[in-house]
PDB file of N, CA and C in Angstrom:
ATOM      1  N   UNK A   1     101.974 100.936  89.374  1.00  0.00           N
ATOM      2  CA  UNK A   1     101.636 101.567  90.650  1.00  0.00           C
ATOM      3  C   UNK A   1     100.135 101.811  90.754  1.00  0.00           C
ATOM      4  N   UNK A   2      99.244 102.277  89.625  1.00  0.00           N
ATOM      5  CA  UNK A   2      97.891 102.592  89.532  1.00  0.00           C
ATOM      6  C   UNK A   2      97.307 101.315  89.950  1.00  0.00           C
ATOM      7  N   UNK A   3      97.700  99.499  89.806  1.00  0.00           N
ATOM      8  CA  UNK A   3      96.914  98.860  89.833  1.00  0.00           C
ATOM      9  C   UNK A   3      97.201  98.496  91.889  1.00  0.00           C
ATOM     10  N   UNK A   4      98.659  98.800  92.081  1.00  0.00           N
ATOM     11  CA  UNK A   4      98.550  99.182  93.437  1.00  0.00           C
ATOM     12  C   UNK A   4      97.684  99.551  94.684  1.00  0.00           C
ATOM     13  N   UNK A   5      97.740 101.408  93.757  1.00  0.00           N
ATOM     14  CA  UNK A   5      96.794 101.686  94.357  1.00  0.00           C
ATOM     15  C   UNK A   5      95.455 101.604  94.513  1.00  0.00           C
ATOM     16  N   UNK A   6      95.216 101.308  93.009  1.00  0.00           N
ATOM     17  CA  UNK A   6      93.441 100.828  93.200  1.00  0.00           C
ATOM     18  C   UNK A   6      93.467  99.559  94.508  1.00  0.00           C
ATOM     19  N   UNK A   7      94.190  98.622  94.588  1.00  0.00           N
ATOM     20  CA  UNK A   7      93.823  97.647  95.364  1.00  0.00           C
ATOM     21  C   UNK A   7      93.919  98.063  96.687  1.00  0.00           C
ATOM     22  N   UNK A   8      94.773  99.417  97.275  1.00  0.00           N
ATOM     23  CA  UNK A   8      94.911  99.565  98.006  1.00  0.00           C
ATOM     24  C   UNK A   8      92.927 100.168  98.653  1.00  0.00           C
ATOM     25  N   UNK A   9      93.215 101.304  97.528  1.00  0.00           N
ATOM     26  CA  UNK A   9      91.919 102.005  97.427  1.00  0.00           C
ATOM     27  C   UNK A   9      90.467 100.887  97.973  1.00  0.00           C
ATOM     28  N   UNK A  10      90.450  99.739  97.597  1.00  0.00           N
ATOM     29  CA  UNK A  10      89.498  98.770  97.692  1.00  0.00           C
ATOM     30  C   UNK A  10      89.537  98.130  98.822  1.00  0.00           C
ATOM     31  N   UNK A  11      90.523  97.856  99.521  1.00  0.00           N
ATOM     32  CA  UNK A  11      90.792  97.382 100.715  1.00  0.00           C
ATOM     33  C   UNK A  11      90.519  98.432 101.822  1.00  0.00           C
ATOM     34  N   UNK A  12      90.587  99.624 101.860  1.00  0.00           N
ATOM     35  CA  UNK A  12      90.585 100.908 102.272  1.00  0.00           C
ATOM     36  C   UNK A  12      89.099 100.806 102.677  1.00  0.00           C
ATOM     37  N   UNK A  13      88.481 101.112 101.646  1.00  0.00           N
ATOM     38  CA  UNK A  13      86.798 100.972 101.307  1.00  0.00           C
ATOM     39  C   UNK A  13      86.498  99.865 102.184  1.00  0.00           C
ATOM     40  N   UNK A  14      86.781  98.707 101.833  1.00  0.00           N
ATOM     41  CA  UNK A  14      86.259  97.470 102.248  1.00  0.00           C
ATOM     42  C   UNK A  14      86.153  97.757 103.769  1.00  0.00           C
ATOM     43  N   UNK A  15      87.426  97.753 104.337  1.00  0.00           N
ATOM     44  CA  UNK A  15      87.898  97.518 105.930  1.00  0.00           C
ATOM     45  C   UNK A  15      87.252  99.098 106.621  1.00  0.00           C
ATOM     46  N   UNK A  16      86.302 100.183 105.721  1.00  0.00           N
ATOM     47  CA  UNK A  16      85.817 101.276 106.322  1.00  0.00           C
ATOM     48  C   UNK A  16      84.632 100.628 107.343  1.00  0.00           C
ATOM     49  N   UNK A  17      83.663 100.010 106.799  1.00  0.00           N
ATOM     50  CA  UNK A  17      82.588  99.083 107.050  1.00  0.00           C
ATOM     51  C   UNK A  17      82.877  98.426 108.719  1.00  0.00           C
ATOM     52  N   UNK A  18      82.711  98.541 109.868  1.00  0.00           N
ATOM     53  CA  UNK A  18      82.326  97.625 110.810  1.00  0.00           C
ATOM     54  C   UNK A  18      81.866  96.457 110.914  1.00  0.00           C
ATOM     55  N   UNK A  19      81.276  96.021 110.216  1.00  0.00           N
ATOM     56  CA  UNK A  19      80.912  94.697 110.230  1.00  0.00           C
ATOM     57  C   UNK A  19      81.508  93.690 109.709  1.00  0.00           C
ATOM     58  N   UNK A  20      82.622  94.662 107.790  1.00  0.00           N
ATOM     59  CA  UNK A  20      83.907  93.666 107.481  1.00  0.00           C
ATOM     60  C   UNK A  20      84.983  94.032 108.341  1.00  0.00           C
ATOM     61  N   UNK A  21      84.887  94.955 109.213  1.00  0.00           N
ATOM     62  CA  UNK A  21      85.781  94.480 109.793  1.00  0.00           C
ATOM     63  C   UNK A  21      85.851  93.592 111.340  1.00  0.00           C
ATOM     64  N   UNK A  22      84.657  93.500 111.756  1.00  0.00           N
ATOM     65  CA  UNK A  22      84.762  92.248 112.232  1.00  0.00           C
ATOM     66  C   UNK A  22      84.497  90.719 111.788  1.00  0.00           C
ATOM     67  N   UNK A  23      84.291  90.747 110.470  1.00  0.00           N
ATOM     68  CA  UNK A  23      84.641  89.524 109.929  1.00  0.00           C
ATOM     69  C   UNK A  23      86.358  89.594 109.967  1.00  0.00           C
ATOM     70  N   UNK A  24      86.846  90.180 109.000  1.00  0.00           N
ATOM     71  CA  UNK A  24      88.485  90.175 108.954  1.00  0.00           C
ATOM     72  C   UNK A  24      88.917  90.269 110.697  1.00  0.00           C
ATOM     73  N   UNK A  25      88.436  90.490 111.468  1.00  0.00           N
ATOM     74  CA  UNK A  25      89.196  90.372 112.785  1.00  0.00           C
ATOM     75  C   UNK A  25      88.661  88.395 113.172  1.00  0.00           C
ATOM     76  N   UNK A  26      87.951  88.447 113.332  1.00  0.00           N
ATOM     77  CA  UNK A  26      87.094  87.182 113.060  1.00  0.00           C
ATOM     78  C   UNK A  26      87.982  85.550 112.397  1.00  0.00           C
ATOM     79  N   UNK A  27      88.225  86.275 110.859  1.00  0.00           N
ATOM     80  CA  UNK A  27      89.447  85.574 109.620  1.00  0.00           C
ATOM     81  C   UNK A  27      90.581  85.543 109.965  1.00  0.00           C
ATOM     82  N   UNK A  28      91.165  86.797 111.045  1.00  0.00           N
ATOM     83  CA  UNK A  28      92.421  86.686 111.126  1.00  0.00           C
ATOM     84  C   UNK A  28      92.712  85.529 112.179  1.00  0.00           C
ATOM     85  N   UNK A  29      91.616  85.412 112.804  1.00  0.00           N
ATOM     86  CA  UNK A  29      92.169  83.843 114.069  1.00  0.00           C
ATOM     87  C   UNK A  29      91.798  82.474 113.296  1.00  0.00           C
ATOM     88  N   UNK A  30      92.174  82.749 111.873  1.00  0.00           N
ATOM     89  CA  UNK A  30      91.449  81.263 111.093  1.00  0.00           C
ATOM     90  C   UNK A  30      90.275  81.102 110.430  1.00  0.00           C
ATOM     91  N   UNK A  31      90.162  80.409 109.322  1.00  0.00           N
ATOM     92  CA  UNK A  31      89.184  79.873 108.757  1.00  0.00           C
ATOM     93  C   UNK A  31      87.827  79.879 109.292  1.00  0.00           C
ATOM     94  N   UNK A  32      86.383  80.315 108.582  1.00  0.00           N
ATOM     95  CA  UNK A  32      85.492  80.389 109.239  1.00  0.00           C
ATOM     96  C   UNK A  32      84.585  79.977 108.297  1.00  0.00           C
ATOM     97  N   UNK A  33      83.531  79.462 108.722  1.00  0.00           N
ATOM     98  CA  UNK A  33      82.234  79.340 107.813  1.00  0.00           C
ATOM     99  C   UNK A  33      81.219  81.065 107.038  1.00  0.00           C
ATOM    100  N   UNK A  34      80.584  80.998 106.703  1.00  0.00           N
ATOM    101  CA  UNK A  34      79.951  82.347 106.217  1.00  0.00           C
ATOM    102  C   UNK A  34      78.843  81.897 107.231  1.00  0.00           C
ATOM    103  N   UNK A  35      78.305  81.074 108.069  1.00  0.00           N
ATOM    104  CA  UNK A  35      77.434  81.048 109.078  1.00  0.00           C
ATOM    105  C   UNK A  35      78.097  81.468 110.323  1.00  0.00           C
ATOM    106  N   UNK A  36      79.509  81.367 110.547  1.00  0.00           N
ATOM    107  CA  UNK A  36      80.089  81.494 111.677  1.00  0.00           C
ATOM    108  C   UNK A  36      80.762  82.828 111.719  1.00  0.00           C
ATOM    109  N   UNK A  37      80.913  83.595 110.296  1.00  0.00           N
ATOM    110  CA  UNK A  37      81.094  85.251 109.948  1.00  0.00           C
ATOM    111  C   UNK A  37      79.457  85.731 110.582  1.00  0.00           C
ATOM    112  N   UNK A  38      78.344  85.072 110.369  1.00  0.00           N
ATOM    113  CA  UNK A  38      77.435  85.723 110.714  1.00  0.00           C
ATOM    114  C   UNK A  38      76.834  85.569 111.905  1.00  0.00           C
ATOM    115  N   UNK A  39      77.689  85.282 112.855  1.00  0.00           N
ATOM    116  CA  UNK A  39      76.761  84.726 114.115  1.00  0.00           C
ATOM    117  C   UNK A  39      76.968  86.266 115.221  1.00  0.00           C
ATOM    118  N   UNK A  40      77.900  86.724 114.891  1.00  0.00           N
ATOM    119  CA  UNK A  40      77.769  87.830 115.503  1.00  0.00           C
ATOM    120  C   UNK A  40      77.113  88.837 115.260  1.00  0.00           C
ATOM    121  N   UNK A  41      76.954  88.998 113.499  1.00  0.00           N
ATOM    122  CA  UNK A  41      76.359  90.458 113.481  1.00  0.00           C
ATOM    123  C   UNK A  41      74.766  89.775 113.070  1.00  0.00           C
ATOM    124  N   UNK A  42      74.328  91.750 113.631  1.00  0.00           N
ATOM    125  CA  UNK A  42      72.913  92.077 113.700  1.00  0.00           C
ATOM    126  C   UNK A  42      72.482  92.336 112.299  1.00  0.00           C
ATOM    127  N   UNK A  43      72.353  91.237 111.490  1.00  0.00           N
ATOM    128  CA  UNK A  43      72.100  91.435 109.667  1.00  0.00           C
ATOM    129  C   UNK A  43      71.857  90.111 109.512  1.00  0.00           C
ATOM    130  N   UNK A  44      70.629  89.815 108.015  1.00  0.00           N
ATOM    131  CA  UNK A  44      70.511  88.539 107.514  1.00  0.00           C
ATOM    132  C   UNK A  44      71.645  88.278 106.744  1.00  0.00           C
ATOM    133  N   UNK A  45      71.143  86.945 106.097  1.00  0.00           N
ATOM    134  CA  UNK A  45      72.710  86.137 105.404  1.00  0.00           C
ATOM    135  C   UNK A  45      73.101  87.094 104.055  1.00  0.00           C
ATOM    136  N   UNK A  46      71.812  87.468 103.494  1.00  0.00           N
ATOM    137  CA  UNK A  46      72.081  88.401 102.389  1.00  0.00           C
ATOM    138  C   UNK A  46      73.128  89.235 102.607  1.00  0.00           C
ATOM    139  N   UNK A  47      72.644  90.136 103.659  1.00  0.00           N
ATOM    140  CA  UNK A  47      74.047  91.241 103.807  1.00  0.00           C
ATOM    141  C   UNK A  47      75.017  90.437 104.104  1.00  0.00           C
ATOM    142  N   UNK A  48      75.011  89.419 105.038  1.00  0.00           N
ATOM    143  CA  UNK A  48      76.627  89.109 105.342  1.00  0.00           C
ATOM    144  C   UNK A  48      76.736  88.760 103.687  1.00  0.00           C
ATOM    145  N   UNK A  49      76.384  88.208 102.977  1.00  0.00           N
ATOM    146  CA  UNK A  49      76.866  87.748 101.754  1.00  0.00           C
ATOM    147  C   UNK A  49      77.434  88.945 100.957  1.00  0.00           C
ATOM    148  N   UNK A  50      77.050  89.991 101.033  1.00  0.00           N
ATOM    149  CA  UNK A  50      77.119  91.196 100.218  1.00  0.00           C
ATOM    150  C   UNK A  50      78.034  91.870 100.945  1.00  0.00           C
ATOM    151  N   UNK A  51      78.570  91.949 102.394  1.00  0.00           N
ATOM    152  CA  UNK A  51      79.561  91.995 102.342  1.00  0.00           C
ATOM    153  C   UNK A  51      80.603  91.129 102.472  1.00  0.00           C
ATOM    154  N   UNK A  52      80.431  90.010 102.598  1.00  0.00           N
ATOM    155  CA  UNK A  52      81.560  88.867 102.102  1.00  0.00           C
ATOM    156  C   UNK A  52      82.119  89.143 100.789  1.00  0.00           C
ATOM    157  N   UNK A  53      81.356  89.604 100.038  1.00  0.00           N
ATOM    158  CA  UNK A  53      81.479  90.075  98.500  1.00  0.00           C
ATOM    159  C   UNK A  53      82.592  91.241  98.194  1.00  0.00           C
ATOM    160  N   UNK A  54      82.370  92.261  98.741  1.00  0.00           N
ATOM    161  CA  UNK A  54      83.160  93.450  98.830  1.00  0.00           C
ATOM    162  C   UNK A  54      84.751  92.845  99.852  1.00  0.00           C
ATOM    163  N   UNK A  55      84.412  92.174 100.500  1.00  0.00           N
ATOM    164  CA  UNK A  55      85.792  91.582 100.721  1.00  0.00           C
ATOM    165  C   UNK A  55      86.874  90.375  99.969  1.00  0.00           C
ATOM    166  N   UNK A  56      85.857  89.947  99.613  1.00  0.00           N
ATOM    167  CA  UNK A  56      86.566  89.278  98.089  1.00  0.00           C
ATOM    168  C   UNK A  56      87.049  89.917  97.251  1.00  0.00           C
ATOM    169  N   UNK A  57      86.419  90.829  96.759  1.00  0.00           N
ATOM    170  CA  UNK A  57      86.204  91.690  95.627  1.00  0.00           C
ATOM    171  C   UNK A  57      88.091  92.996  95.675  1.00  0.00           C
ATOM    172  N   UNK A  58      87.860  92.794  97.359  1.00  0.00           N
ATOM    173  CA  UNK A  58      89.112  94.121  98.012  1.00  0.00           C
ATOM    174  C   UNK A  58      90.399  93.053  97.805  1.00  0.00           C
ATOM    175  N   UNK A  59      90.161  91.882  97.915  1.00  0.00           N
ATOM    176  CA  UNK A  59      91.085  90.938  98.020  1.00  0.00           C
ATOM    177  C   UNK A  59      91.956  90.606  99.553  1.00  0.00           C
ATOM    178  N   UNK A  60      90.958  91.539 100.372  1.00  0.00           N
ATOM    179  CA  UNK A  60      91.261  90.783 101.975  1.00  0.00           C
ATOM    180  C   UNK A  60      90.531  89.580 101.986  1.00  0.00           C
ATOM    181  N   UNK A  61      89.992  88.476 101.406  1.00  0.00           N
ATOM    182  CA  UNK A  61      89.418  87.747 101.698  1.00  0.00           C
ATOM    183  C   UNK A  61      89.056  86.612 100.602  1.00  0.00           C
ATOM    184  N   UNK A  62      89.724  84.928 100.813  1.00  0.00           N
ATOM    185  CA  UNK A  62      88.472  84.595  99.628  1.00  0.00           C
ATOM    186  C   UNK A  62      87.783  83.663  99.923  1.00  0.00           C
ATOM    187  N   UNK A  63      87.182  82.731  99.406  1.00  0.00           N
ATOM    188  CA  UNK A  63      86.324  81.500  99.828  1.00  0.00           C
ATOM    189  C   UNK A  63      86.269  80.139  98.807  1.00  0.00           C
ATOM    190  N   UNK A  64      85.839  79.328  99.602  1.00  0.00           N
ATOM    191  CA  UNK A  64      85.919  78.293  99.032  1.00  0.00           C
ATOM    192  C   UNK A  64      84.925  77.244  99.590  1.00  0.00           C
ATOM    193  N   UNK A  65      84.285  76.484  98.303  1.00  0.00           N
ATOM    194  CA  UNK A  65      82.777  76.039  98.693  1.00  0.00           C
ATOM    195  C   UNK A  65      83.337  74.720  98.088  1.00  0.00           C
ATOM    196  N   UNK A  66      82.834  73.971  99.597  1.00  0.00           N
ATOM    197  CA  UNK A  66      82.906  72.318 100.028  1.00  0.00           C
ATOM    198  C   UNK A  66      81.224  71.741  99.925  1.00  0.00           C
ATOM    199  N   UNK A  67      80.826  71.678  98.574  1.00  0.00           N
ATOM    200  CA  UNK A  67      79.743  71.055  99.007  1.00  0.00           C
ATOM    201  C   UNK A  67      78.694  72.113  99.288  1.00  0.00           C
ATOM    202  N   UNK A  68      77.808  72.093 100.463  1.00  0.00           N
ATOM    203  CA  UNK A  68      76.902  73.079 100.563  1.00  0.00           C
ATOM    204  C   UNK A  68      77.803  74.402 101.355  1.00  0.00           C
ATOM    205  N   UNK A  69      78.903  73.900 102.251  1.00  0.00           N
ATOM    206  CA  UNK A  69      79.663  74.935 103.326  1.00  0.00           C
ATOM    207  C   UNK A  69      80.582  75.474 102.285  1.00  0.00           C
ATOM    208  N   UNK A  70      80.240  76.975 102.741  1.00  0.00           N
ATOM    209  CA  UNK A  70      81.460  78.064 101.987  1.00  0.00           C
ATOM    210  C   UNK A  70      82.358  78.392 103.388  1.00  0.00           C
ATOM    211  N   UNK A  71      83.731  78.703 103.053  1.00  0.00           N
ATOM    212  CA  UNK A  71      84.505  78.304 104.348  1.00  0.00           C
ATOM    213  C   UNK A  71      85.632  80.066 103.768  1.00  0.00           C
ATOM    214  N   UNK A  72      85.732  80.699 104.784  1.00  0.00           N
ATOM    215  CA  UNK A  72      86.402  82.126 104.026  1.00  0.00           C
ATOM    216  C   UNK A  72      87.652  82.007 104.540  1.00  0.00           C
ATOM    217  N   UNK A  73      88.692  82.564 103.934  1.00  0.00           N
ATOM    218  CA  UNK A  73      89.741  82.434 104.591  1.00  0.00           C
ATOM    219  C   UNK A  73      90.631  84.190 104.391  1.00  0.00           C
ATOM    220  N   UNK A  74      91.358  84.499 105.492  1.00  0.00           N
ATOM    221  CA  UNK A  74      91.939  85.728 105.310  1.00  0.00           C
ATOM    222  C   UNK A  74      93.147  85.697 104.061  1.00  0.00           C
ATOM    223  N   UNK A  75      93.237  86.512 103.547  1.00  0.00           N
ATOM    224  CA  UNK A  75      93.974  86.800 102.679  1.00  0.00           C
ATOM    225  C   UNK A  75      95.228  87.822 103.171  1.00  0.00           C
ATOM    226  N   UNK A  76      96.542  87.754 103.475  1.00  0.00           N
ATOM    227  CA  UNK A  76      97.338  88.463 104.338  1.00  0.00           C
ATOM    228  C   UNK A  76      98.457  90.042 103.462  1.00  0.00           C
ATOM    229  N   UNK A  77      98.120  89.253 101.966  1.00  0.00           N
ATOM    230  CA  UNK A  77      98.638  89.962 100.997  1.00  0.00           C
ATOM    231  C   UNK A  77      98.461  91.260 101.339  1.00  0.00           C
ATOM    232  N   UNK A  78      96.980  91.899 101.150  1.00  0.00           N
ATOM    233  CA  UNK A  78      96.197  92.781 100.698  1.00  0.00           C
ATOM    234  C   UNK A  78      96.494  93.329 102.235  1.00  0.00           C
ATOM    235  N   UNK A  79      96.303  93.045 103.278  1.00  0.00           N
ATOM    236  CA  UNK A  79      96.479  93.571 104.958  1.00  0.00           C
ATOM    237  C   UNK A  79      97.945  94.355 104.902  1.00  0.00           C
ATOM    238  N   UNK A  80      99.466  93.237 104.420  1.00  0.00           N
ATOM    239  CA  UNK A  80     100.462  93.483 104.643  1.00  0.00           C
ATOM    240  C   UNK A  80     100.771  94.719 103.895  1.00  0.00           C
ATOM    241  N   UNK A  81     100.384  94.980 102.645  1.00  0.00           N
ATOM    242  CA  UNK A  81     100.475  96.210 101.816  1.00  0.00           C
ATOM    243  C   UNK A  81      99.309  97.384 102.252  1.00  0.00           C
ATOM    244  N   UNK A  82      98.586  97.134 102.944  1.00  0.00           N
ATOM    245  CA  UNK A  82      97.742  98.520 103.735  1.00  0.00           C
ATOM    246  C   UNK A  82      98.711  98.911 104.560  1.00  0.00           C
ATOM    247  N   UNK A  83      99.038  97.780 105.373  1.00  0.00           N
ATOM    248  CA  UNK A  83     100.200  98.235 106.644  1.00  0.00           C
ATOM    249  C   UNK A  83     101.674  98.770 106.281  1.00  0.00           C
ATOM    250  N   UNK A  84     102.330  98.281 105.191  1.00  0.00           N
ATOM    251  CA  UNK A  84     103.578  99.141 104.702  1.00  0.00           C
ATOM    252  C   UNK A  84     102.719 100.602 104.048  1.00  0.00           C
ATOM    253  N   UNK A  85     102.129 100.680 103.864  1.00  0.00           N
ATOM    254  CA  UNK A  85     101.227 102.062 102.912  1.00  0.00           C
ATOM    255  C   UNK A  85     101.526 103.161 104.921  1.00  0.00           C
ATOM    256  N   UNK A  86     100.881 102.471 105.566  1.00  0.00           N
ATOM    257  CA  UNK A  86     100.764 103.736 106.430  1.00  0.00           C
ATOM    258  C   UNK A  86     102.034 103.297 107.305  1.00  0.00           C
ATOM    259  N   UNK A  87     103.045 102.200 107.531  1.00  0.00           N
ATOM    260  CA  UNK A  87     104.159 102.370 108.257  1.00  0.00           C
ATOM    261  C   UNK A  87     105.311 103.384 107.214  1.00  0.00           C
ATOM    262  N   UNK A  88     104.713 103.640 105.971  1.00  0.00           N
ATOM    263  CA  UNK A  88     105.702 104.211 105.072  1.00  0.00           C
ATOM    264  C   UNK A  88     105.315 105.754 105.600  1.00  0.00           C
ATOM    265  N   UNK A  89     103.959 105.907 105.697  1.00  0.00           N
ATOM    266  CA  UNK A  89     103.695 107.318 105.879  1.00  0.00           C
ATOM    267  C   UNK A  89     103.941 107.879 107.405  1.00  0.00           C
ATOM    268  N   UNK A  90     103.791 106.896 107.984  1.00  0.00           N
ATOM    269  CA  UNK A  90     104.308 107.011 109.483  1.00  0.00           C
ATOM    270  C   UNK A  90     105.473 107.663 109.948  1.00  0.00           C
ATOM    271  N   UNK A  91     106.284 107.049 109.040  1.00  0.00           N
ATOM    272  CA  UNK A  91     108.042 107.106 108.969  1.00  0.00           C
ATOM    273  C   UNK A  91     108.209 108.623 108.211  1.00  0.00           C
ATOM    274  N   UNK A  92     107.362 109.018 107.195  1.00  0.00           N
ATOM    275  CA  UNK A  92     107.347 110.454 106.965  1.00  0.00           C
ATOM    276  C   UNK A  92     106.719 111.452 107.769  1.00  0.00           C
ATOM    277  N   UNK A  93     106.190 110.878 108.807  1.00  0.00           N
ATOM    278  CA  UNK A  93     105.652 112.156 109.694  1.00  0.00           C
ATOM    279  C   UNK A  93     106.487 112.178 111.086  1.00  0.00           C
ATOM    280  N   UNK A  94     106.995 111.074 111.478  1.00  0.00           N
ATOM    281  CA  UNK A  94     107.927 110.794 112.436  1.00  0.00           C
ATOM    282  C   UNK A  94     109.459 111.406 111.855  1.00  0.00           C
ATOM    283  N   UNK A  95     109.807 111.452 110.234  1.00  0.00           N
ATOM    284  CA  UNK A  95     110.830 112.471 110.789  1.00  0.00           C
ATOM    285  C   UNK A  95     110.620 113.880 110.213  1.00  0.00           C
ATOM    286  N   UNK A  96     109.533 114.774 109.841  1.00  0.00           N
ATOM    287  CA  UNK A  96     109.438 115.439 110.251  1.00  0.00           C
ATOM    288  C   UNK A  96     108.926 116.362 110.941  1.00  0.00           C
ATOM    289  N   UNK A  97     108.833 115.271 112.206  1.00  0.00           N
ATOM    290  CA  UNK A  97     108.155 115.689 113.722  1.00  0.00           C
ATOM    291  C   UNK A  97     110.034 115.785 113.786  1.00  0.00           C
ATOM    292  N   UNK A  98     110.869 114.977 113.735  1.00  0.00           N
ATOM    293  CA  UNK A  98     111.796 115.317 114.273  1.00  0.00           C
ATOM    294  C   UNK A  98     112.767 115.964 114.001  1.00  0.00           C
ATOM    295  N   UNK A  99     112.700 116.589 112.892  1.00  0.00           N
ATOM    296  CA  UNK A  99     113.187 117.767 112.090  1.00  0.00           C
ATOM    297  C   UNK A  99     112.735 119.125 112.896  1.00  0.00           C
ATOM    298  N   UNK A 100     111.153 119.038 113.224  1.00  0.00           N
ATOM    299  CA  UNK A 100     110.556 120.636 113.604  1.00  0.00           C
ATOM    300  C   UNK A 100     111.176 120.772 115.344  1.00  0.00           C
ATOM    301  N   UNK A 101     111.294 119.097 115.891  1.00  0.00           N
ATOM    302  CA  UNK A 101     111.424 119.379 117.264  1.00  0.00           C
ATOM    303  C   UNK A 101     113.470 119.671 117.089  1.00  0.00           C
ATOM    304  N   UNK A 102     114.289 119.362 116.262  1.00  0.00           N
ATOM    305  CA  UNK A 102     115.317 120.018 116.342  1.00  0.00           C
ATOM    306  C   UNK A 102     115.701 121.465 116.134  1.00  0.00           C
ATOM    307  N   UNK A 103     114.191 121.865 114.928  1.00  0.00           N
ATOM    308  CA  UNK A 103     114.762 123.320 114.584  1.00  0.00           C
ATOM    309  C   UNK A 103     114.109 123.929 115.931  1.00  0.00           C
ATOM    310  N   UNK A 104     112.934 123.696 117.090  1.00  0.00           N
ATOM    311  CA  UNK A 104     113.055 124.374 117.998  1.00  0.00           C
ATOM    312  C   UNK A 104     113.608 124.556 119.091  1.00  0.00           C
ATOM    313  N   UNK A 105     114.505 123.557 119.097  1.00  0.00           N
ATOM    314  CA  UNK A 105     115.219 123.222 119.938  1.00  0.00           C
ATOM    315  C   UNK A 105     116.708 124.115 119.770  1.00  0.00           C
ATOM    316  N   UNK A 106     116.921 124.471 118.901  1.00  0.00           N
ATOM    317  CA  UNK A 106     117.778 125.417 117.918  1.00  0.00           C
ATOM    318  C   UNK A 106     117.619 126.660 118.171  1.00  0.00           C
ATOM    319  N   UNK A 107     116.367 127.038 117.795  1.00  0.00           N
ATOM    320  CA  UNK A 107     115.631 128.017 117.931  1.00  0.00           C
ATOM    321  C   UNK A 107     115.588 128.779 119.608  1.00  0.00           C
ATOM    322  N   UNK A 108     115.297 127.679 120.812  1.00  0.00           N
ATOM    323  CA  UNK A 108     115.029 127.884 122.071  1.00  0.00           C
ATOM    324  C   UNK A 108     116.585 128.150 122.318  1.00  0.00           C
ATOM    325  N   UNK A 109     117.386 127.760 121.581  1.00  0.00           N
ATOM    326  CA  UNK A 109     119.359 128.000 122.677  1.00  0.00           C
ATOM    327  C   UNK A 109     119.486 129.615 122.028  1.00  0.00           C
ATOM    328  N   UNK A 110     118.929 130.198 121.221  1.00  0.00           N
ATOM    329  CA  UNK A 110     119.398 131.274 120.803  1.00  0.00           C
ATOM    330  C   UNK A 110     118.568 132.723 121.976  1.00  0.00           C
ATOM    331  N   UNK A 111     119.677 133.539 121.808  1.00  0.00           N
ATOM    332  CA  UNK A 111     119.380 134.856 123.165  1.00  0.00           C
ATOM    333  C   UNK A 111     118.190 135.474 122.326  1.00  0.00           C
TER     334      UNK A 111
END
């Protein structure tokens, strides 16, 4: 479970960042160049590289170099287990939201 959560922990971190996360929004419509991760943001190639790095590193992301073109691709693993992490916690606050709205509801029929 510890190596779980560390990965969770890293992906967490990673996807805090604005800028990975418009790369990963970017990755999620397909394959991209690390020139075509950087055409949007306001940063040289260094940073995009450095954070291309931390997204490798989180395991939302990996790459693969053709020659001179590095080409990134989303990684869905690491996304699908963020998203059961908070649809799990979701599901614990949804029922007891609906636990408190029965006991007042309980509460409101009494004189």
């Amino acid at each position: 479970m510890l190596n779980h959560q560390s990965s969770l922990d890293l992906a967490f971190a990673a996807l805090a960042d604005g800028s990975r996360r418009t790369m990963v929004d970017r990755l999620s419509r397909g394959p991209a160049t690390v020139k075509q991760l950087a055409e949007p943001l306001v940063m040289s190639l260094p940073a995009v590289l450095q954070h291309l790095r931390v997204l490798e590193e989180s395991g939302l992301v990996r790459t693969q170099k053709t020659g001179r073109v590095r080409t990134c691709y989303l990684e869905p693993a690491v996304l699908n287990a963020a998203e059961q992490w908070i649809a799990d916690r979701r599901a614990g606050w949804l029922s007891r939201l609906d636990r408190l709205d029965s006991f007042l509801a309980e509460e409101g029929d009494q004189p």
